[in-house]
Protein backbone atom coordinates (compact mmCIF):
# COMPACT_ATOMS: atom_id res chain seq x y z
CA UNK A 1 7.78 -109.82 86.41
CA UNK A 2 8.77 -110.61 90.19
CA UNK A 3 11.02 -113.91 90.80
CA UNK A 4 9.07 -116.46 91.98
CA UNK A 5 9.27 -117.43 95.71
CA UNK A 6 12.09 -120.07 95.49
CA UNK A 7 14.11 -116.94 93.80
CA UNK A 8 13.33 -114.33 96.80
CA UNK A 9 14.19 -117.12 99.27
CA UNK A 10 17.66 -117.46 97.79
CA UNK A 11 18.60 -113.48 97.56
CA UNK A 12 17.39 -114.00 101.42
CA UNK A 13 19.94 -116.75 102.12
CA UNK A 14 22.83 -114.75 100.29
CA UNK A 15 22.19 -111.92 101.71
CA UNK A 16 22.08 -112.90 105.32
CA UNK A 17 25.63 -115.09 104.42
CA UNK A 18 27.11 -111.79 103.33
CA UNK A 19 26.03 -109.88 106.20
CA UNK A 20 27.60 -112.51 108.44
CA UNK A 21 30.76 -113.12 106.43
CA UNK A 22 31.08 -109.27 106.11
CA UNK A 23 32.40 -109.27 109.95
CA UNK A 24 34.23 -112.23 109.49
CA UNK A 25 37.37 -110.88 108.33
CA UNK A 26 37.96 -109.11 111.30
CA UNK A 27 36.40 -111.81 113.76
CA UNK A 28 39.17 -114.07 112.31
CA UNK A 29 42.25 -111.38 113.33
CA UNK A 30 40.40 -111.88 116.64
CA UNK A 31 40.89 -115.44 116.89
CA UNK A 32 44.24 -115.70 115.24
CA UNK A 33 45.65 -113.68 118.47
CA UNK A 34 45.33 -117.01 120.32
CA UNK A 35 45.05 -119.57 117.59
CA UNK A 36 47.22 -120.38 115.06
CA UNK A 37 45.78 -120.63 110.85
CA UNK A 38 46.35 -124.17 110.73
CA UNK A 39 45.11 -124.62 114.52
CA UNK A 40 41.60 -122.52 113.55
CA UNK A 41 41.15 -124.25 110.57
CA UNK A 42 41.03 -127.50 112.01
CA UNK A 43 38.57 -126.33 115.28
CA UNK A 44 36.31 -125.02 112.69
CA UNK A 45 35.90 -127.96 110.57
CA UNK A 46 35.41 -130.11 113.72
CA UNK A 47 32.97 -127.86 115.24
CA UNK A 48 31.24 -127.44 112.12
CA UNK A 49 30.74 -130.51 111.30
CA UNK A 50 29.41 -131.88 114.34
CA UNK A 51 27.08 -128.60 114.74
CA UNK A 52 25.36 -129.01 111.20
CA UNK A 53 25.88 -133.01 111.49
CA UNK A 54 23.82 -132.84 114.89
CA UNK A 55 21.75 -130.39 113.31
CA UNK A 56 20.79 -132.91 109.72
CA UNK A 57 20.34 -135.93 112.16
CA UNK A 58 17.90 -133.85 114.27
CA UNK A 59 16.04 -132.67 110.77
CA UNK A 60 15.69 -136.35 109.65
CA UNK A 61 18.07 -135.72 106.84
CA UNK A 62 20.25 -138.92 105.47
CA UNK A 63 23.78 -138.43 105.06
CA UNK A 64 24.30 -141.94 102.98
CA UNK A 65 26.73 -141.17 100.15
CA UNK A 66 27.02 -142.84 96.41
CA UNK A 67 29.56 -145.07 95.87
CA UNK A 68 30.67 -143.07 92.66
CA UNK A 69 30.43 -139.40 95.03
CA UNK A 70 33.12 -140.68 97.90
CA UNK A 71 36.18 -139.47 96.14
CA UNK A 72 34.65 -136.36 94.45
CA UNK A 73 32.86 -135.23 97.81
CA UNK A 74 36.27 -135.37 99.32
CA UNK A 75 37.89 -133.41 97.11
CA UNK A 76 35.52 -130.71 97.42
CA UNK A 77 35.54 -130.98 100.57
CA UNK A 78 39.05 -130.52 100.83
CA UNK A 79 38.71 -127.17 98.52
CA UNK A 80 35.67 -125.42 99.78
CA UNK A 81 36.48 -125.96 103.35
CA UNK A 82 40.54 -126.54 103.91
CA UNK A 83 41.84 -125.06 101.12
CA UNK A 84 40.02 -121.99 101.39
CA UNK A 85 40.40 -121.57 105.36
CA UNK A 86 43.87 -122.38 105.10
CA UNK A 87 44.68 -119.66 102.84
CA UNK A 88 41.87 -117.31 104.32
CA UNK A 89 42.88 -117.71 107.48
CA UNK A 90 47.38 -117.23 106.23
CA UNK A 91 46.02 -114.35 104.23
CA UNK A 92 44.67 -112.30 106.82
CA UNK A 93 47.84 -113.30 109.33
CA UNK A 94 50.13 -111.92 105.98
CA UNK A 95 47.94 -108.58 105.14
CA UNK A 96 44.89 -106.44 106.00
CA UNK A 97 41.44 -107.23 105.86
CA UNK A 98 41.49 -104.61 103.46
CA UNK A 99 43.28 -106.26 100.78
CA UNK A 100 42.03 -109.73 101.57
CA UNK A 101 38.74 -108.49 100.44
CA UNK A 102 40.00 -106.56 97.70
CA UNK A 103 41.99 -109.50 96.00
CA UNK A 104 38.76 -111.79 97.23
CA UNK A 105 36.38 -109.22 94.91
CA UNK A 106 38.17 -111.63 91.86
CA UNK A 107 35.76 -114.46 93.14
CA UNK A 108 33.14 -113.94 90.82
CA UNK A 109 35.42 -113.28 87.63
CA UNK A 110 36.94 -116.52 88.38
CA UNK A 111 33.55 -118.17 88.59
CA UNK A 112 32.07 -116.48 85.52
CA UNK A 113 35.06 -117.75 83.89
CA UNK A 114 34.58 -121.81 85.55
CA UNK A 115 31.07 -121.89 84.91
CA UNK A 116 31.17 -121.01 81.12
CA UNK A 117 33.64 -123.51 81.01
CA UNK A 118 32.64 -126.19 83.13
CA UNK A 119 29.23 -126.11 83.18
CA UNK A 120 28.56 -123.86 79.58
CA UNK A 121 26.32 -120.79 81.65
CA UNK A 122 25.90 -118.68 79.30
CA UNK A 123 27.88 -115.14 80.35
CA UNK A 124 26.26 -112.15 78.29
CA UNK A 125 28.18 -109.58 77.82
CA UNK A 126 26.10 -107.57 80.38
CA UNK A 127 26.25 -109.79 82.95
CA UNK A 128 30.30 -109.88 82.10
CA UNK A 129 30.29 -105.69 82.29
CA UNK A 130 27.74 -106.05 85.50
CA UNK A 131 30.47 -108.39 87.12
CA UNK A 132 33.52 -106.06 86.48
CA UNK A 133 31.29 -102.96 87.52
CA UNK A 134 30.75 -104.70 90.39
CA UNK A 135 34.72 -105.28 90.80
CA UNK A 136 35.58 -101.63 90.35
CA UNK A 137 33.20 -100.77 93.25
CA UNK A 138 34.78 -103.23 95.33
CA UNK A 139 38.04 -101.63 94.71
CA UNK A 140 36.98 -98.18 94.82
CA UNK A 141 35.69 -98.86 98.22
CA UNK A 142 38.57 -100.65 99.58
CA UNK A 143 41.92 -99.04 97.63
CA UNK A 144 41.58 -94.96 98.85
CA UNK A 145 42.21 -96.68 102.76
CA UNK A 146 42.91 -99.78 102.13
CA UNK A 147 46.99 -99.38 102.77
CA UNK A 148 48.92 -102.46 103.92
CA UNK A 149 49.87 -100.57 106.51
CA UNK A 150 51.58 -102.45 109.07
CA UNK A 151 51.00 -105.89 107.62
CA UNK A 152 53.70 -108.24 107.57
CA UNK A 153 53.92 -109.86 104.44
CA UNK A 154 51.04 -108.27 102.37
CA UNK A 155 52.39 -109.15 99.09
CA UNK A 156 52.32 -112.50 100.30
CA UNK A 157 49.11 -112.24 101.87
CA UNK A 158 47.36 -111.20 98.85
CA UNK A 159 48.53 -113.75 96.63
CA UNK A 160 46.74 -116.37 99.40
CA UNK A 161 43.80 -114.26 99.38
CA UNK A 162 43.56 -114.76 95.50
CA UNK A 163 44.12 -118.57 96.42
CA UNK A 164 41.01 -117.70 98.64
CA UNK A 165 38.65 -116.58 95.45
CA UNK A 166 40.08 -119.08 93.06
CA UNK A 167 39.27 -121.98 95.26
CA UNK A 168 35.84 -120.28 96.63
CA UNK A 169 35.15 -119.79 92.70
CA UNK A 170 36.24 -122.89 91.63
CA UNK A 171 34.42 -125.16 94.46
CA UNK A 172 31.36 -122.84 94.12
CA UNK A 173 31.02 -123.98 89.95
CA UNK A 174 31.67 -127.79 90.66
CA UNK A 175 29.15 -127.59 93.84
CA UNK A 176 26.30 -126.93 91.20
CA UNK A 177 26.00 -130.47 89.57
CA UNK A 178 25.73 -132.17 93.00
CA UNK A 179 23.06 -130.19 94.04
CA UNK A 180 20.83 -132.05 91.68
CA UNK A 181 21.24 -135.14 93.73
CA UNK A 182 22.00 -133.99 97.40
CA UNK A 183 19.95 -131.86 99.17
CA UNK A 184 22.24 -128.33 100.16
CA UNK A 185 22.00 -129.52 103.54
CA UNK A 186 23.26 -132.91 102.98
CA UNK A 187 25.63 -131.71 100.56
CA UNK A 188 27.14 -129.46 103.49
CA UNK A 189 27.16 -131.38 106.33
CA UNK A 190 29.60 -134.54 103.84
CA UNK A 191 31.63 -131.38 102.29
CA UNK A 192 32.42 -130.27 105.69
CA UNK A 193 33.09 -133.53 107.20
CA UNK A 194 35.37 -134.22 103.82
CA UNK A 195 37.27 -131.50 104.60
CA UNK A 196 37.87 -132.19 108.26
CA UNK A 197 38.69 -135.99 107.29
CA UNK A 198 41.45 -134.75 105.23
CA UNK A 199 42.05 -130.99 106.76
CA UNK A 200 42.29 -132.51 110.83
CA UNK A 201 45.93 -134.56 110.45
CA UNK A 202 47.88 -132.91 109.08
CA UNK A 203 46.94 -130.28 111.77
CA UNK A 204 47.78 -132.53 114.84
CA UNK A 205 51.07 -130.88 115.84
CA UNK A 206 49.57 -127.22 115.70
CA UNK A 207 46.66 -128.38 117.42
CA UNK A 208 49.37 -130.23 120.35
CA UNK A 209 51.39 -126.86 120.40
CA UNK A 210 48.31 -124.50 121.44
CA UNK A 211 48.31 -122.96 124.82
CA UNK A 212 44.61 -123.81 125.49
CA UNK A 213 44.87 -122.32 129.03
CA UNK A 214 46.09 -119.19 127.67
CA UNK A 215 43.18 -118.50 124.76
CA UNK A 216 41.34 -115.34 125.56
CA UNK A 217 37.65 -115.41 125.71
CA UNK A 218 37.22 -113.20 122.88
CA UNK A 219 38.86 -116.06 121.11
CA UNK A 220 36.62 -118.74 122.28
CA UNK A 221 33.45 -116.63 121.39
CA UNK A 222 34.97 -115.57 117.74
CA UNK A 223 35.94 -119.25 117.20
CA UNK A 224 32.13 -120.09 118.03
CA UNK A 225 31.10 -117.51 115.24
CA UNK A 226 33.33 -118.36 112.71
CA UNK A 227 32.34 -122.28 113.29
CA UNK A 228 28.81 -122.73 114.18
CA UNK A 229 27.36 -119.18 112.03
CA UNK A 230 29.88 -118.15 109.40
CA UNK A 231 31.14 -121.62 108.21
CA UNK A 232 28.41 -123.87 109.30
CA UNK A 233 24.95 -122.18 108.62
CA UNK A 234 26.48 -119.42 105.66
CA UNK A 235 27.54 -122.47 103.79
CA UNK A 236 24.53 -123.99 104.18
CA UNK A 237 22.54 -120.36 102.84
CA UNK A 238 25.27 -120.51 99.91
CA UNK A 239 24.62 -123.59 98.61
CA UNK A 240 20.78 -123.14 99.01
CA UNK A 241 21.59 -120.04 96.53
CA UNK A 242 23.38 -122.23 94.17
CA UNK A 243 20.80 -124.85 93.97
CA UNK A 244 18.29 -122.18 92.40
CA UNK A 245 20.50 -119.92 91.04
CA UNK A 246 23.28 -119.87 88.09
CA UNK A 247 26.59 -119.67 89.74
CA UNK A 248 27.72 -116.49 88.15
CA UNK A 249 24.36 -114.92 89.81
CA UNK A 250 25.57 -116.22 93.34
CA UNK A 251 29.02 -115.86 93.00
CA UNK A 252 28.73 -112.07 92.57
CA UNK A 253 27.28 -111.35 96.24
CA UNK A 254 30.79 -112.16 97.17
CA UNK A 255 31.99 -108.92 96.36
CA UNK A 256 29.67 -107.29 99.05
CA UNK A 257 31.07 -108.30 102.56
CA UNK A 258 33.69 -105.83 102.00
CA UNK A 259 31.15 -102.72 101.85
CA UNK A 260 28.92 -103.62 104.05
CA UNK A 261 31.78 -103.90 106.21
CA UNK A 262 32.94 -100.40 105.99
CA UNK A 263 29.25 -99.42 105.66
CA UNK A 264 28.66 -100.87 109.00
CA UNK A 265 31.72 -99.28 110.85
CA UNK A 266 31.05 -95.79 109.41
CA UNK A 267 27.46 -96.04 110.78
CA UNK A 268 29.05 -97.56 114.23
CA UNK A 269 31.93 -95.07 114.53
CA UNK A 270 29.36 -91.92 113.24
CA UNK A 271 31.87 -90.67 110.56
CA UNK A 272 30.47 -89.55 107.80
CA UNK A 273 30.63 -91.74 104.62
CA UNK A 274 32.91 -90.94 101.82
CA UNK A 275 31.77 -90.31 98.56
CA UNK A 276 34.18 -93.08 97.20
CA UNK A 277 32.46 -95.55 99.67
CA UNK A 278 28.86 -94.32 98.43
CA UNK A 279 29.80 -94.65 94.89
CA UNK A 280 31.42 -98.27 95.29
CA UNK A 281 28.63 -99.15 97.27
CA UNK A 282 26.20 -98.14 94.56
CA UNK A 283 28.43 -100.08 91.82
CA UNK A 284 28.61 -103.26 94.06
CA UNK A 285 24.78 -102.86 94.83
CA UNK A 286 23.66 -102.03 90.57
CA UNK A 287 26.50 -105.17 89.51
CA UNK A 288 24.78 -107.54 91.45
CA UNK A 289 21.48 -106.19 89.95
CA UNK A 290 22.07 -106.38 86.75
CA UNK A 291 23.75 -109.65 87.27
CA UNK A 292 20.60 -111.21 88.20
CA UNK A 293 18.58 -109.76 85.26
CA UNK A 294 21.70 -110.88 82.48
């Protein structure tokens, strides 16, 4: 039997977040060559914020908060958004996108893992084996070119890009119960502007020391991407996914970004795929699958 409509609409929203954040990785080395992590994280929660803020008050949406939510909404805030640019944005300064995505494929183990304990989903063994599957493709894909090559710190970097899934995985499971109460719009707009409240200071200096006369274009335009479309509007598509869907079922479309992105460039670059990319592919593709029939 076919999902019903609310289902198909939320495959739609993951899969247009993944197809965005799939070029993110390397939009973000793009911006880094003018910005610095801590400077990019803070003009992305700014601009994000006041894009999707502008955007709620436009909708008619209400952005009034419950007395009880303040504190908890901040916190989240400060993981879904800060914690996880910060070390996103570190990671990929430290290492290659390669591994970033690689050590990012642990996303939905770590949420499988939350969600049975935090909010008792119910993992079946299938789904579990449909989740590593989906893993192993992830690494097959990325490990047979996926060298550090000339990174500067990739052991380093790959430890922050684990801090990347853990908090993606972590904010993703403790999203779900709010969703019952916010709307995922409202719930991103005062999770972005949480994490810009408490991300934003302690950026000040970084933000003082950038040569602003000096950022390239190409800069500019990736820091508009990775604002308004990858952190704004994906966000918004994620959490639209988690409303309807168990978290273990979204978190698993993580894994994909990576092979779409090497998808993409063999198709843009006309080399031929490699059988280790079609085969990952395939086991990213069937793990999310199965994952939604578990």
């Amino acid at each position: 039997m076919l999902p019903s409509r609310p289902m198909w609409d939320a495959y739609l929203c993951l899969l247009t977040a993944v197809l965005v954040w799939a070029s993110s990785y390397f939009v973000m080395q793009v911006a880094l060559v003018s910005f610095t992590p801590l400077a990019l994280t803070a003009l992305r929660l700014l601009l994000s914020t006041a894009f999707m803020g502008a955007y709620a008050r436009c909708a008619g949406v209400p952005l009034a908060v419950r007395r009880g939510d303040v504190w908890p909404l901040l916190g989240l805030g400060f993981l879904l958004n800060t914690a996880f640019q910060v070390c996103l944005n570190f990671a990929l300064a430290f290492t290659t996108p390669a591994h970033a995505s690689l050590a990012v494929g642990f996303m939905p183990i770590f949420a499988a893992v939350g969600a049975r304990l935090l909010l008792h989903e119910r993992v079946t063994p299938r789904r579990a084996l449909a989740i590593l599957m989906a893993f192993a493709g992830v690494a097959l894909v990325i490990v047979p070119g996926g060298g550090a090559g000339k990174a500067p710190h990739p052991i380093l970097g790959d430890l922050l890009a684990l801090g990347v899934a853990a908090s993606w995985a972590l904010g993703s499971v403790l999203t779900k119960p709010f969703l019952s109460r916010y709307s995922p719009l409202q719930f991103t707009v005062l999770t972005l502007a949480g994490g810009a409240a408490l991300g934003v200071p302690p950026t000040i200096v970084s933000l003082a020391r950038t040569e602003w006369g000096s950022v390239a274009k190409t800069s500019w335009l990736a820091l508009l991407y990775l604002s308004f479309l990858s952190m704004g509007v994906c966000w918004l598509l994620w959490n639209r996914a988690i409303a309807r869907l168990e978290v273990s079922q979204v978190a698993i479309f993580s894994n994909m970004p990576p092979v779409i992105t090497l998808l993409l460039a063999t198709v843009l670059t006309g080399e031929r795929p490699t059988v280790a990319l079609l085969a990952g592919g395939a086991m990213v593709v069937a793990g999310a699958f199965l994952t939604q029939r578990t």
